[in-house]
PDB file of N, CA and C in Angstrom:
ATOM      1  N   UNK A   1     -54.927 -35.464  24.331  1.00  0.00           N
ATOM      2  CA  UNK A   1     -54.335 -34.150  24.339  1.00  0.00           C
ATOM      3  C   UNK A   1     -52.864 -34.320  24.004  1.00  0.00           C
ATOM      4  N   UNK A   2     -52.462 -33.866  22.631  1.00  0.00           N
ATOM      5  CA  UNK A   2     -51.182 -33.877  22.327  1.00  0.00           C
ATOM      6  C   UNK A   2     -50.711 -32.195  21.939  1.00  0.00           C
ATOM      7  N   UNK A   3     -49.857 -32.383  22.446  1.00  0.00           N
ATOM      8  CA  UNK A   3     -48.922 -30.710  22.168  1.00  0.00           C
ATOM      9  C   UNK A   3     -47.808 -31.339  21.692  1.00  0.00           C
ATOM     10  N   UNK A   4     -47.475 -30.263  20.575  1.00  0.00           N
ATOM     11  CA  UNK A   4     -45.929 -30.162  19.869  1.00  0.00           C
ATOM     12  C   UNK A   4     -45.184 -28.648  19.898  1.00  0.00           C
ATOM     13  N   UNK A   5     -44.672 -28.948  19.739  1.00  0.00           N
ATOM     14  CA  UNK A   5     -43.563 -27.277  19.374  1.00  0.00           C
ATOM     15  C   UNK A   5     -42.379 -27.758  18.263  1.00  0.00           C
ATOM     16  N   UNK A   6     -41.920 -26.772  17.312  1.00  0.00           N
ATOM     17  CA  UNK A   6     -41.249 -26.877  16.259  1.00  0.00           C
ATOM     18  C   UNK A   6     -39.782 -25.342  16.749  1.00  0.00           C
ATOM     19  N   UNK A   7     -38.782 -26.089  17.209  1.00  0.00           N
ATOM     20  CA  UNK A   7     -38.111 -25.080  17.859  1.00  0.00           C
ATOM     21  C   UNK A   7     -37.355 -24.491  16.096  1.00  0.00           C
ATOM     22  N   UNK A   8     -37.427 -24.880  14.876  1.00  0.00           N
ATOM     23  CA  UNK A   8     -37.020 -23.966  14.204  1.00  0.00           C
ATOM     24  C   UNK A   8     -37.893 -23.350  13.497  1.00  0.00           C
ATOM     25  N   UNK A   9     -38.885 -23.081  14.224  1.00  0.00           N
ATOM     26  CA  UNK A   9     -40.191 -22.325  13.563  1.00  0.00           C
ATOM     27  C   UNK A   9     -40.127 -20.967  13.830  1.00  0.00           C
ATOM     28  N   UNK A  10     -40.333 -19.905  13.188  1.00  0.00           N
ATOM     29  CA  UNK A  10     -40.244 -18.632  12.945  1.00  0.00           C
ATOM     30  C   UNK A  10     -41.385 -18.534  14.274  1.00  0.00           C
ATOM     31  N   UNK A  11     -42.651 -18.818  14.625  1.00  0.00           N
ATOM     32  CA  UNK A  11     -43.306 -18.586  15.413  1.00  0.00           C
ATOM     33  C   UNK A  11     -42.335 -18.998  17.011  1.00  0.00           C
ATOM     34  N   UNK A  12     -43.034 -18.211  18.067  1.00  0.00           N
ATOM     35  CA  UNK A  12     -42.198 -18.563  19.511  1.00  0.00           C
ATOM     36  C   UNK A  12     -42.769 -19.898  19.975  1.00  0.00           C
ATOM     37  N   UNK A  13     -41.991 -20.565  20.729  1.00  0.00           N
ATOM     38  CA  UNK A  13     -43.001 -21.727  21.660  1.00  0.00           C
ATOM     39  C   UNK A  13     -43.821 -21.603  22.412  1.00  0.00           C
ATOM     40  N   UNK A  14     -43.950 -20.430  22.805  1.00  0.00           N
ATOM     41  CA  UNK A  14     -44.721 -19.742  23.856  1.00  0.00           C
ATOM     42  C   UNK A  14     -46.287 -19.896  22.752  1.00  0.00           C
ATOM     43  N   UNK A  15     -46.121 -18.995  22.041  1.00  0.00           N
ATOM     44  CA  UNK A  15     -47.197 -19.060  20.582  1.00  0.00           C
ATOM     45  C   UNK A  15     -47.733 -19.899  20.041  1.00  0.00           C
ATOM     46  N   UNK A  16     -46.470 -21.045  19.754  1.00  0.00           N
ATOM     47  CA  UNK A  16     -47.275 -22.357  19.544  1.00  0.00           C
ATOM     48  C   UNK A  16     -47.586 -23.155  20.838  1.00  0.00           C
ATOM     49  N   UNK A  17     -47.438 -23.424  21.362  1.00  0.00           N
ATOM     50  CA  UNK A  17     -48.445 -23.662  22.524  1.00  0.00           C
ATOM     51  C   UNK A  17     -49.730 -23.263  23.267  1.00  0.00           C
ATOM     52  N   UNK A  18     -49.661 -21.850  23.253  1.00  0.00           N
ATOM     53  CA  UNK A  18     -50.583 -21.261  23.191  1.00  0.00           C
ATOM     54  C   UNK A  18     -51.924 -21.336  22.208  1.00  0.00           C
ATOM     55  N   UNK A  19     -51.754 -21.238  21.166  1.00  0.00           N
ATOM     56  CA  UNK A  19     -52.157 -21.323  19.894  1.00  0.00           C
ATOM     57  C   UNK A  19     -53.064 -22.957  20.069  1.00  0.00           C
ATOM     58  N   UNK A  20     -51.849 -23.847  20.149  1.00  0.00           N
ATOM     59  CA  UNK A  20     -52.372 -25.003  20.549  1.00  0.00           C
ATOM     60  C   UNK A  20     -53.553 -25.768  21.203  1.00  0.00           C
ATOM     61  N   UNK A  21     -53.436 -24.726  22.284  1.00  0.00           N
ATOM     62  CA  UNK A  21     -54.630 -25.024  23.575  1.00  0.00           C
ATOM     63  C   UNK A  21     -55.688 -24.805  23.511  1.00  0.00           C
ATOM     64  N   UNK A  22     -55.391 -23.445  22.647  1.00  0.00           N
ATOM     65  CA  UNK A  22     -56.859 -22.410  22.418  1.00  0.00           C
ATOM     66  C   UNK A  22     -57.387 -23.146  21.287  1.00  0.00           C
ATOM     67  N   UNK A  23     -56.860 -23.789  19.957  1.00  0.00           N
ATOM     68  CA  UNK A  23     -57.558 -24.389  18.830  1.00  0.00           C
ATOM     69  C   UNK A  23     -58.178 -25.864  19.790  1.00  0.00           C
ATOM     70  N   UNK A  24     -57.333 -26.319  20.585  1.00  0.00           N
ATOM     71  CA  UNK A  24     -58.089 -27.939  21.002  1.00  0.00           C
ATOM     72  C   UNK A  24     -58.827 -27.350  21.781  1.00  0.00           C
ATOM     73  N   UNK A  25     -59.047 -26.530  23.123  1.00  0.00           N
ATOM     74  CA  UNK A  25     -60.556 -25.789  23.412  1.00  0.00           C
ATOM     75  C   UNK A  25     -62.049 -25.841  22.408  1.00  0.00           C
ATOM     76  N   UNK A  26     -61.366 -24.597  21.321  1.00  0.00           N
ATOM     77  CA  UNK A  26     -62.358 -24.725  20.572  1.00  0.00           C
ATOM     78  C   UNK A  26     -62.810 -25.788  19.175  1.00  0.00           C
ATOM     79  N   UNK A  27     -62.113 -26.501  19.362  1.00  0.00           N
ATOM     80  CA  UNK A  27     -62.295 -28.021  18.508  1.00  0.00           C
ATOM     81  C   UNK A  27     -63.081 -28.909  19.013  1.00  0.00           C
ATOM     82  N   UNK A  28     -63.007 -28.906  20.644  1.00  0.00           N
ATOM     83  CA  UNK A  28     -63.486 -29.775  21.323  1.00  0.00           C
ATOM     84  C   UNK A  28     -63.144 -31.126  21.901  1.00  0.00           C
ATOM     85  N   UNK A  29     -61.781 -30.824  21.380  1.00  0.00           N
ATOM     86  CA  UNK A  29     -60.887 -32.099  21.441  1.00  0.00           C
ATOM     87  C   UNK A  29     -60.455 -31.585  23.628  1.00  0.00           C
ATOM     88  N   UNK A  30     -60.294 -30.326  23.571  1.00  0.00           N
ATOM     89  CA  UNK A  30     -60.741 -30.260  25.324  1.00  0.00           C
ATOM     90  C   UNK A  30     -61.491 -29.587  26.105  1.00  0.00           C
ATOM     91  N   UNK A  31     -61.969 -30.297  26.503  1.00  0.00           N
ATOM     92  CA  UNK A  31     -63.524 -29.711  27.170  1.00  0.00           C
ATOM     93  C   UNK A  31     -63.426 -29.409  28.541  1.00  0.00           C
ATOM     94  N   UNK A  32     -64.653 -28.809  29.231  1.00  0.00           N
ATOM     95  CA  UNK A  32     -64.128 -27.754  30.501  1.00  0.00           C
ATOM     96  C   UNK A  32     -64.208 -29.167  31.552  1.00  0.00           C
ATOM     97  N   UNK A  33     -63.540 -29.114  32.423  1.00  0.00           N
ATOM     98  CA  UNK A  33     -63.315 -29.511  33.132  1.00  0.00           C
ATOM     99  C   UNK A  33     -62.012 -30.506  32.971  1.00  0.00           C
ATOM    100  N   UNK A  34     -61.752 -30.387  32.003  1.00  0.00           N
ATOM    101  CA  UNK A  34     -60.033 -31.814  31.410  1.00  0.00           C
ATOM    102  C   UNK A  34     -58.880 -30.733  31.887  1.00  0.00           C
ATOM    103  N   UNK A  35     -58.131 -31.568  32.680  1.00  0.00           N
ATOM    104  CA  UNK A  35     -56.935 -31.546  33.717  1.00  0.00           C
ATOM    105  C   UNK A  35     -56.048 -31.614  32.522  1.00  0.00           C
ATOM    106  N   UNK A  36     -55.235 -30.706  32.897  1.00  0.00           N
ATOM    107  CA  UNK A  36     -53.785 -29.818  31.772  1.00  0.00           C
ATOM    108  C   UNK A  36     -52.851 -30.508  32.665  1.00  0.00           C
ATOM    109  N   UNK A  37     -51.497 -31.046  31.831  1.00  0.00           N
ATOM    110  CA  UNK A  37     -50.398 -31.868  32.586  1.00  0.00           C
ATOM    111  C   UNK A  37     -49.620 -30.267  33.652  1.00  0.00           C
ATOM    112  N   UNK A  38     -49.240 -30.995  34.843  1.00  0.00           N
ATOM    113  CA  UNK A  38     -48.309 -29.660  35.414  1.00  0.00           C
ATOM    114  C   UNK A  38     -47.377 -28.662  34.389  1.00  0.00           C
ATOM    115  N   UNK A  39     -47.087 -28.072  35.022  1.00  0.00           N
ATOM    116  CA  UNK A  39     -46.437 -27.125  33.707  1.00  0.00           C
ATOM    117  C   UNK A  39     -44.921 -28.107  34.305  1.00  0.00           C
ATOM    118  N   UNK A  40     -44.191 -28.497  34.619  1.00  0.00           N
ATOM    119  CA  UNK A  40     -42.566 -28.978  34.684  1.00  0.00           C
ATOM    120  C   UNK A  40     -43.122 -30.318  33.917  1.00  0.00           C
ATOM    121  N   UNK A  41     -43.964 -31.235  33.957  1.00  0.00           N
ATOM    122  CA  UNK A  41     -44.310 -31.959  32.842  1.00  0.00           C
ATOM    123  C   UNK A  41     -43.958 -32.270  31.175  1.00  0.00           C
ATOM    124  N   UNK A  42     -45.288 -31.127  31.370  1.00  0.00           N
ATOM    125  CA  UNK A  42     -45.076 -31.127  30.044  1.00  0.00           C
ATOM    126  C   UNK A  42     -44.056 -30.119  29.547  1.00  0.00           C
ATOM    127  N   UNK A  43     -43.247 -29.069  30.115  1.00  0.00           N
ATOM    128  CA  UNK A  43     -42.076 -28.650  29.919  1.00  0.00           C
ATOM    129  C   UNK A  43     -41.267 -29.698  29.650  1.00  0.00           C
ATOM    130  N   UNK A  44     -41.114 -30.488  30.114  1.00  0.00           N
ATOM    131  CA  UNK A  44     -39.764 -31.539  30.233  1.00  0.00           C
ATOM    132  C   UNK A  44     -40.415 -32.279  28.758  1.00  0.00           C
ATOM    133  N   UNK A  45     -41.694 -32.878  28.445  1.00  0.00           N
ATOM    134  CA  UNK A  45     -42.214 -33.436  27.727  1.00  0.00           C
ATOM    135  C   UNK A  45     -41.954 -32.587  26.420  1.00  0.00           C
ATOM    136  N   UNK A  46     -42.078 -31.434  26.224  1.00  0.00           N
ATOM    137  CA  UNK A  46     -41.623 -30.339  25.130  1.00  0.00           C
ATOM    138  C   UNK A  46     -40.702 -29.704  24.814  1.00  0.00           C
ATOM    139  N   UNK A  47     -39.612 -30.199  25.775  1.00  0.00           N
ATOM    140  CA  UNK A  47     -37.822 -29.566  25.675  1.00  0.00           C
ATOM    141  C   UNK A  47     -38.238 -28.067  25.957  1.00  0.00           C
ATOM    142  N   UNK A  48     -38.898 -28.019  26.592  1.00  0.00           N
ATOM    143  CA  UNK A  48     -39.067 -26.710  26.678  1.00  0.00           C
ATOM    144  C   UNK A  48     -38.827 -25.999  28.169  1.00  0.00           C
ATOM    145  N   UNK A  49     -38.203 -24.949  28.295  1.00  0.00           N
ATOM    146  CA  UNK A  49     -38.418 -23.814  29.657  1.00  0.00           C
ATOM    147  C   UNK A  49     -39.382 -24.039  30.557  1.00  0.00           C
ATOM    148  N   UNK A  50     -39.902 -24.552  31.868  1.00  0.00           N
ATOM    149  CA  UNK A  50     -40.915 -24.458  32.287  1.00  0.00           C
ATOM    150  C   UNK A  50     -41.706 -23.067  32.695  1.00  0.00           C
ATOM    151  N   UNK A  51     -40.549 -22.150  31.997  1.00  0.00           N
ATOM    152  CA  UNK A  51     -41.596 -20.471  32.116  1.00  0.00           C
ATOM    153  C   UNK A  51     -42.393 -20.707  31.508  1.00  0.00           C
ATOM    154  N   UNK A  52     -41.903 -21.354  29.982  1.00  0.00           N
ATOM    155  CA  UNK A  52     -42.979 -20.762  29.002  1.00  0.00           C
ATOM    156  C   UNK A  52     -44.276 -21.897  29.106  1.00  0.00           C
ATOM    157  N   UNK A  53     -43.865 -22.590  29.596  1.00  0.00           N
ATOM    158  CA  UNK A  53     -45.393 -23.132  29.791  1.00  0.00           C
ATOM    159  C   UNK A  53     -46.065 -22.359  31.103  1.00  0.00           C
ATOM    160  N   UNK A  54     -45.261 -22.280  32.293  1.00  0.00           N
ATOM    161  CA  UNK A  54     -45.999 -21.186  33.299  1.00  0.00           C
ATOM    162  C   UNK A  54     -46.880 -20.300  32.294  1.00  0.00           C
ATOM    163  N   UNK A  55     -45.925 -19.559  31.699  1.00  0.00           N
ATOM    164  CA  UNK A  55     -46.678 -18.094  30.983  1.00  0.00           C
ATOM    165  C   UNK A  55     -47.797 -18.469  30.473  1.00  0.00           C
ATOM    166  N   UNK A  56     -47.816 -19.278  29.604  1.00  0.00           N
ATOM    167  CA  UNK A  56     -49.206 -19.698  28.559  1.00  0.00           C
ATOM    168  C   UNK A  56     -49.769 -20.336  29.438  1.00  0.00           C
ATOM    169  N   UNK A  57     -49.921 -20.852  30.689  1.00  0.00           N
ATOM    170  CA  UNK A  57     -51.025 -21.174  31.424  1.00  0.00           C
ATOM    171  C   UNK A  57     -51.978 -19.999  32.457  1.00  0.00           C
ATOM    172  N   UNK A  58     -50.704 -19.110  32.286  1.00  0.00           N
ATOM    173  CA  UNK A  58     -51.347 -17.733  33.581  1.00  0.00           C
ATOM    174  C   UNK A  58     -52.001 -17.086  32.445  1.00  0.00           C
ATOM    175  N   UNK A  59     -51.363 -16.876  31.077  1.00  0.00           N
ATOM    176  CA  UNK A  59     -51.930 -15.746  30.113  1.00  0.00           C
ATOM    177  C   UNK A  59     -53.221 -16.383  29.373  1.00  0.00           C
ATOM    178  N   UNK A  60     -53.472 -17.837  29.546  1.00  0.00           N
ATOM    179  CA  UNK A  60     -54.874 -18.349  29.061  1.00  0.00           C
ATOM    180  C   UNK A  60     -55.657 -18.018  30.269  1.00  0.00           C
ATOM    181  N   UNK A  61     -55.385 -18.248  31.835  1.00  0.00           N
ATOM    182  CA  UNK A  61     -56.013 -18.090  32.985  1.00  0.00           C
ATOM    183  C   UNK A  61     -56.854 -16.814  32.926  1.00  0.00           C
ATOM    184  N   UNK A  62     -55.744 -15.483  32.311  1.00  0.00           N
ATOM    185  CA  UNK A  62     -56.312 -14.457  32.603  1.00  0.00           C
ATOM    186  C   UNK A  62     -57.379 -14.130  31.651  1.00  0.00           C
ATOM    187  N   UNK A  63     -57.478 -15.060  30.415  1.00  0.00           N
ATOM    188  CA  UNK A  63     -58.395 -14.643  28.928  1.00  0.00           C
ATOM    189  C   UNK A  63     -59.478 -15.399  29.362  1.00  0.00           C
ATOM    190  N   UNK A  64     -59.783 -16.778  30.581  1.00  0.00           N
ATOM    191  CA  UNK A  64     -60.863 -17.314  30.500  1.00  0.00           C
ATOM    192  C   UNK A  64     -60.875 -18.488  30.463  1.00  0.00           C
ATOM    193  N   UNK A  65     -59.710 -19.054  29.360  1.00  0.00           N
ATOM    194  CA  UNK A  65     -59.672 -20.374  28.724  1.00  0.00           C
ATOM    195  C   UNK A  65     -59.369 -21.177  29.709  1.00  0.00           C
ATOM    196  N   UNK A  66     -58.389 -21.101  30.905  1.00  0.00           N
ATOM    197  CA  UNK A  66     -57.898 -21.988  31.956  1.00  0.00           C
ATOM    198  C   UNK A  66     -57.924 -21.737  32.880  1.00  0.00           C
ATOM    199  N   UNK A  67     -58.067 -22.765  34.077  1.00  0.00           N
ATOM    200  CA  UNK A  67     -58.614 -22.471  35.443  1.00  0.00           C
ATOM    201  C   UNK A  67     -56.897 -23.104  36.003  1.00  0.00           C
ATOM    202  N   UNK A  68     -56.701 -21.908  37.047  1.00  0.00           N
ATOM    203  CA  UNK A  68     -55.638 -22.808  38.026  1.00  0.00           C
ATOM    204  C   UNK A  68     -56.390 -23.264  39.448  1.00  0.00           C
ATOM    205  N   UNK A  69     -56.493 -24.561  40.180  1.00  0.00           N
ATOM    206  CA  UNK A  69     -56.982 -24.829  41.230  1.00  0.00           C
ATOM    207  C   UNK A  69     -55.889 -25.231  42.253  1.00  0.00           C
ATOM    208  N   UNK A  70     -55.205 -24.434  41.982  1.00  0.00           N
ATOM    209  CA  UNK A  70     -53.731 -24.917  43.230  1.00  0.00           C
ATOM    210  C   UNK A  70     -53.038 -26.101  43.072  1.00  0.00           C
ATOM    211  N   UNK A  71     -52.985 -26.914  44.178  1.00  0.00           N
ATOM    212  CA  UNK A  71     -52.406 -28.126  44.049  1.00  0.00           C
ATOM    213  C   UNK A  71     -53.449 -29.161  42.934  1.00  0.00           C
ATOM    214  N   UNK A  72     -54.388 -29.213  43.101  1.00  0.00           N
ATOM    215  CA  UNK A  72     -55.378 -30.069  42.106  1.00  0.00           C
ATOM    216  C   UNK A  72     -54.977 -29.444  40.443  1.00  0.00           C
ATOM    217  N   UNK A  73     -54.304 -28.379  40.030  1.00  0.00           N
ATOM    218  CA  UNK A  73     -53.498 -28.520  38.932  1.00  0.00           C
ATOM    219  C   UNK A  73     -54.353 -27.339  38.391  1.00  0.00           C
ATOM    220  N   UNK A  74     -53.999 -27.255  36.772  1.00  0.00           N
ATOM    221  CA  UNK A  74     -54.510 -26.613  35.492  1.00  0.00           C
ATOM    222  C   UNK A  74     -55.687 -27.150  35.212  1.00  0.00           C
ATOM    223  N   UNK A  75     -56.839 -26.634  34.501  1.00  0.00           N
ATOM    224  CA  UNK A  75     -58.095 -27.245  33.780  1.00  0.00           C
ATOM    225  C   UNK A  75     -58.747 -26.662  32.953  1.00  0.00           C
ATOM    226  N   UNK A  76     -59.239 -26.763  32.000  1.00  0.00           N
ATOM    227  CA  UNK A  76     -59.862 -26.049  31.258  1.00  0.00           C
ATOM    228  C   UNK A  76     -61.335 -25.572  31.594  1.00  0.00           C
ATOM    229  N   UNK A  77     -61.497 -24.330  31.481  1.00  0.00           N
ATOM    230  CA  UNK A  77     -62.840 -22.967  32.137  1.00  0.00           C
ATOM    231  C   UNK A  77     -63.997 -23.956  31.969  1.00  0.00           C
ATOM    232  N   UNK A  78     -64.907 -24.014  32.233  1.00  0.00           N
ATOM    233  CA  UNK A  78     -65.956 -24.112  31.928  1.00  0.00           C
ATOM    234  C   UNK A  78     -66.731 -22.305  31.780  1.00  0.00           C
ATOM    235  N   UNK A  79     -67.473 -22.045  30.820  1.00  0.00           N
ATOM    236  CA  UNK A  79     -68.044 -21.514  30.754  1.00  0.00           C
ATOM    237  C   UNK A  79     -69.853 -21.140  30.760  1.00  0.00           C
ATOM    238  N   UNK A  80     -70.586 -20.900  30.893  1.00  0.00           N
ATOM    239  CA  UNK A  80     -72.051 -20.977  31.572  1.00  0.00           C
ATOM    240  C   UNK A  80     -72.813 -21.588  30.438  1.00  0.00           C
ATOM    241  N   UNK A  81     -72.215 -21.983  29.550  1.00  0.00           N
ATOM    242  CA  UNK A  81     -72.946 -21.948  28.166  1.00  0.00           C
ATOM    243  C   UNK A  81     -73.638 -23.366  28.598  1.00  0.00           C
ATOM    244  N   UNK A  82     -74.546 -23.748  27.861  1.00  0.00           N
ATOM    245  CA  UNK A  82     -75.540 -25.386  28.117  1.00  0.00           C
ATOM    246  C   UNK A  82     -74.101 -26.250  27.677  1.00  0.00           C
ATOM    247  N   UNK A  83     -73.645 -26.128  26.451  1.00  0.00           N
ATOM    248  CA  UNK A  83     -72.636 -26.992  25.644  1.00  0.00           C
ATOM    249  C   UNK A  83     -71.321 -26.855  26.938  1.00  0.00           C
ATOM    250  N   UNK A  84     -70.757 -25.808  27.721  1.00  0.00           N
ATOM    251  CA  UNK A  84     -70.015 -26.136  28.959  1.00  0.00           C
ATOM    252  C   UNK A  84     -71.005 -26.967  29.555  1.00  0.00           C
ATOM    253  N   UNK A  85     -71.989 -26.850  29.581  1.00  0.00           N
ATOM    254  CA  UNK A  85     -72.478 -27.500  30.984  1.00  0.00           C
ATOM    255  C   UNK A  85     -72.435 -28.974  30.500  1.00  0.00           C
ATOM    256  N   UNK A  86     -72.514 -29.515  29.914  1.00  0.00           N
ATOM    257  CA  UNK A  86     -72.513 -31.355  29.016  1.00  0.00           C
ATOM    258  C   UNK A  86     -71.042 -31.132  29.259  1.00  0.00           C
ATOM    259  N   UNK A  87     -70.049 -30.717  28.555  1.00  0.00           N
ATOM    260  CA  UNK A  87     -69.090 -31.075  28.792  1.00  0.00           C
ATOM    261  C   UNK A  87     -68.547 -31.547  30.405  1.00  0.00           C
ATOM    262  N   UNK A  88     -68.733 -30.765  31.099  1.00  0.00           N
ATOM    263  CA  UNK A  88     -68.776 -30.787  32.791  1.00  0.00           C
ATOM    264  C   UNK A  88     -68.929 -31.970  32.693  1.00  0.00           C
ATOM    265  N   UNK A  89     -69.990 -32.277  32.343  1.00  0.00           N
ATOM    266  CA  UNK A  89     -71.226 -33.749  32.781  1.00  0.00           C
ATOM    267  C   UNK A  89     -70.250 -35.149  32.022  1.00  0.00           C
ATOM    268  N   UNK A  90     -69.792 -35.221  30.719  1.00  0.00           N
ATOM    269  CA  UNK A  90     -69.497 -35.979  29.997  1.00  0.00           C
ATOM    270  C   UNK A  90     -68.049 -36.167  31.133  1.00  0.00           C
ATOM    271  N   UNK A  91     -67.099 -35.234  31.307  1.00  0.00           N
ATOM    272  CA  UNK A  91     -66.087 -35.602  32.582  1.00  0.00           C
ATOM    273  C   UNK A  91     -66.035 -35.789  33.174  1.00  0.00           C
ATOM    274  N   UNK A  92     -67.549 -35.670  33.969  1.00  0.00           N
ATOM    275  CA  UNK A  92     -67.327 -36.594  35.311  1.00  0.00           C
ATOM    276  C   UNK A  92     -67.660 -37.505  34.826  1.00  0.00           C
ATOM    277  N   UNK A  93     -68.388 -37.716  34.426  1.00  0.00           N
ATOM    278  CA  UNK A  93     -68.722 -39.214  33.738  1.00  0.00           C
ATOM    279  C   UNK A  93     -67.416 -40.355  33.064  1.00  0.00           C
ATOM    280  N   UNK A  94     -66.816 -39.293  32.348  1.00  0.00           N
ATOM    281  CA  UNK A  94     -66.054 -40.324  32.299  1.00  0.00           C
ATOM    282  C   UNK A  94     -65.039 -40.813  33.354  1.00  0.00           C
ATOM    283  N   UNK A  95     -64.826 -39.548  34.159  1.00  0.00           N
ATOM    284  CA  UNK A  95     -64.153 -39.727  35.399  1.00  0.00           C
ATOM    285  C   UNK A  95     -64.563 -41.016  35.821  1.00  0.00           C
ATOM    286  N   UNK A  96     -65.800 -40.906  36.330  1.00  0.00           N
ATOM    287  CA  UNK A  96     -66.484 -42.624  37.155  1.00  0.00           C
ATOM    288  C   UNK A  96     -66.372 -43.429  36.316  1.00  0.00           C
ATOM    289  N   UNK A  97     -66.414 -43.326  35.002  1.00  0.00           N
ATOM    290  CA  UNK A  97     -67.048 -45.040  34.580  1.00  0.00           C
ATOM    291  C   UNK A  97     -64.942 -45.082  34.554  1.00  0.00           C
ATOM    292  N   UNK A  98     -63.844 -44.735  34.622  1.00  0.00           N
ATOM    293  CA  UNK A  98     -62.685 -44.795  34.906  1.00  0.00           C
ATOM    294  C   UNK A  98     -62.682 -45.359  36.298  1.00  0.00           C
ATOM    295  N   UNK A  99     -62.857 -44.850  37.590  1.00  0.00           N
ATOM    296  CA  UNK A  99     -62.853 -45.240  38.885  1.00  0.00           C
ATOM    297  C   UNK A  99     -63.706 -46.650  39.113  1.00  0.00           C
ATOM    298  N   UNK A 100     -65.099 -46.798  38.549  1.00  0.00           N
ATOM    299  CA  UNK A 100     -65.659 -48.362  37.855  1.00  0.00           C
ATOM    300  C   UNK A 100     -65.256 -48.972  37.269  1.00  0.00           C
ATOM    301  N   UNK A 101     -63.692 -48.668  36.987  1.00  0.00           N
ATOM    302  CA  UNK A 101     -63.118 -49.665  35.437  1.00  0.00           C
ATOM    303  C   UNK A 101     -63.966 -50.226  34.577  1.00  0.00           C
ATOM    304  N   UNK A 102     -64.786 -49.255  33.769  1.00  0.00           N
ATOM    305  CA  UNK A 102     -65.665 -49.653  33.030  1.00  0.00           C
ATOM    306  C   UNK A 102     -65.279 -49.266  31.906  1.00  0.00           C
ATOM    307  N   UNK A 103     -64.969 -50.219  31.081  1.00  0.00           N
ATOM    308  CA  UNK A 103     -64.210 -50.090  29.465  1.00  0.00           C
ATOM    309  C   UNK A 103     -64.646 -48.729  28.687  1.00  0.00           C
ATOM    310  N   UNK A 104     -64.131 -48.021  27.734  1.00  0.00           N
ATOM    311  CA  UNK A 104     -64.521 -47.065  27.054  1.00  0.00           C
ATOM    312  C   UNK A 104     -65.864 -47.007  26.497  1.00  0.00           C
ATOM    313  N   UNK A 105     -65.453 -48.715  25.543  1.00  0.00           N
ATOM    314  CA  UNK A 105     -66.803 -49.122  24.999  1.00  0.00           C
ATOM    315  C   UNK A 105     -67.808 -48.804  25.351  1.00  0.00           C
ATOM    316  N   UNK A 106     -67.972 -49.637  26.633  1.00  0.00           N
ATOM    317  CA  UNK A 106     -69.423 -50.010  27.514  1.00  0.00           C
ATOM    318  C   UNK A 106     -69.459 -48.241  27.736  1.00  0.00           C
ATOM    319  N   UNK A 107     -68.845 -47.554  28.423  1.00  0.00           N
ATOM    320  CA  UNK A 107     -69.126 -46.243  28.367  1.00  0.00           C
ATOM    321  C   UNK A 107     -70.077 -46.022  27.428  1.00  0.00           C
ATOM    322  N   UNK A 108     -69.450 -45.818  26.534  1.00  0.00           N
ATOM    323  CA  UNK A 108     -70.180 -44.966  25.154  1.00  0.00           C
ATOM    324  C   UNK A 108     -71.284 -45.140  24.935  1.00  0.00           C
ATOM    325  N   UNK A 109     -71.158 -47.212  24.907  1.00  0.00           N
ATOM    326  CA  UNK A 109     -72.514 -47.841  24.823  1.00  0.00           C
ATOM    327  C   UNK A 109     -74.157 -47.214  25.816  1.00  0.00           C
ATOM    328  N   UNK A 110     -73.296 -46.848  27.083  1.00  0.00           N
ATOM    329  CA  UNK A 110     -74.262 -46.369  27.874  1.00  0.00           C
ATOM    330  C   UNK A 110     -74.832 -44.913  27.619  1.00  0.00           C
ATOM    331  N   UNK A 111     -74.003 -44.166  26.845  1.00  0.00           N
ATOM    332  CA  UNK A 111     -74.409 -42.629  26.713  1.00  0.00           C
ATOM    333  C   UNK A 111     -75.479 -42.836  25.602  1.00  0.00           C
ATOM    334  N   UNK A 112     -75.157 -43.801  24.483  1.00  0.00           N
ATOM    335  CA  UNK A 112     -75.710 -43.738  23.595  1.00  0.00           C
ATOM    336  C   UNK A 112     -77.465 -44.500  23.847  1.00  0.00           C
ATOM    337  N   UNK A 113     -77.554 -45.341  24.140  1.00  0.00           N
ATOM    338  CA  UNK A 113     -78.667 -46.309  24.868  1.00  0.00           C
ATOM    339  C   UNK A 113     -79.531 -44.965  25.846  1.00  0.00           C
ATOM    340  N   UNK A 114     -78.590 -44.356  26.504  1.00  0.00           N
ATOM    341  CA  UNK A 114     -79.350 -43.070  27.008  1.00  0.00           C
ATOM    342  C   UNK A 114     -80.152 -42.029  26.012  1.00  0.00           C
ATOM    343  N   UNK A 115     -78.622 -41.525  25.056  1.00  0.00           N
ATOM    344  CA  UNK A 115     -79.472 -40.473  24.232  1.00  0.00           C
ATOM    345  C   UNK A 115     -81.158 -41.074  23.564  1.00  0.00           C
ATOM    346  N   UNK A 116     -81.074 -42.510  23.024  1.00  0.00           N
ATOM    347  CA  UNK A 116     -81.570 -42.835  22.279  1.00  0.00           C
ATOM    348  C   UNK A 116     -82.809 -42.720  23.043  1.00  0.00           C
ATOM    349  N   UNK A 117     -82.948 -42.882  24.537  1.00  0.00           N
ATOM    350  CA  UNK A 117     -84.010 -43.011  25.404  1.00  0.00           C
ATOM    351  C   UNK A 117     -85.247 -42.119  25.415  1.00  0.00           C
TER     352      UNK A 117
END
C-alpha cells in the first residue's frame, strides 16, 4: 500500500488521496480486512495536514469503503460479497502464516497446493 500526493496538482490532497484508496480497493491491491496506517502517520508520511487524512478516512467510512475500529485503527469494509468473503480469509491467513514466521513463499506455496487440491 503506497499513497502519494502531488502538492502542485490542480486536484486537492484530500482528492488525491481519496481517489487513491478507492482505485487500490477496487484493484485489489486492498482487500477487506487490510489495516490503513493511523491518520498522524501517514499524514506526517505525506507532508500532509492530519485533517485531511482524518476527512478522507470518515468520508470513505461513511460511503462503505472503510471501517474505523477505535483504537485497533482504520480497515478496509468488507462487504457480504463471496469475493469479500476470500479476501477476509486470505488476511487472516496471511496474518498467521506472519505470526508462524512462515516465509511468503511457503505461504503461497501452500494456497496454491490447496487450490490445486
Amino acid at each position: 500500500m503506497v499513497f502519494t500526493v502531488d502538492k502542485t496538482s490542480a486536484v486537492t490532497l484530500y482528492e488525491q488521496l481519496r481517489t487513491q484508496i478507492i482505485e487500490q480497493v477496487k484493484s485489489g491491491e486492498l482487500i477487506a480486512g487490510t489495516k490503513l496506517p493511523p491518520v498522524r502517520e501517514l499524514a506526517d508520511g505525506l507532508g500532509v495536514a492530519p485533517y485531511t487524512v482524518a476527512r478522507v478516512y470518515r468520508l470513505l467510512e461513511q460511503d462503505g469503503v472503510l471501517e474505523t475500529r477505535g483504537r485497533n485503527g482504520t480497515v478496509v469494509s468488507a462487504s457480504d460479497s463471496a469475493e469479500a468473503t476470500l479476501q477476509r480469509a486470505a488476511t487472516e491467513y496471511a496474518t498467521r502464516a506472519r505470526e508462524l514466521k512462515i516465509d511468503a513463499a511457503t505461504a503461497l506455496e501452500y494456497i496454491r497446493t490447496a487450490l490445486r487440491g
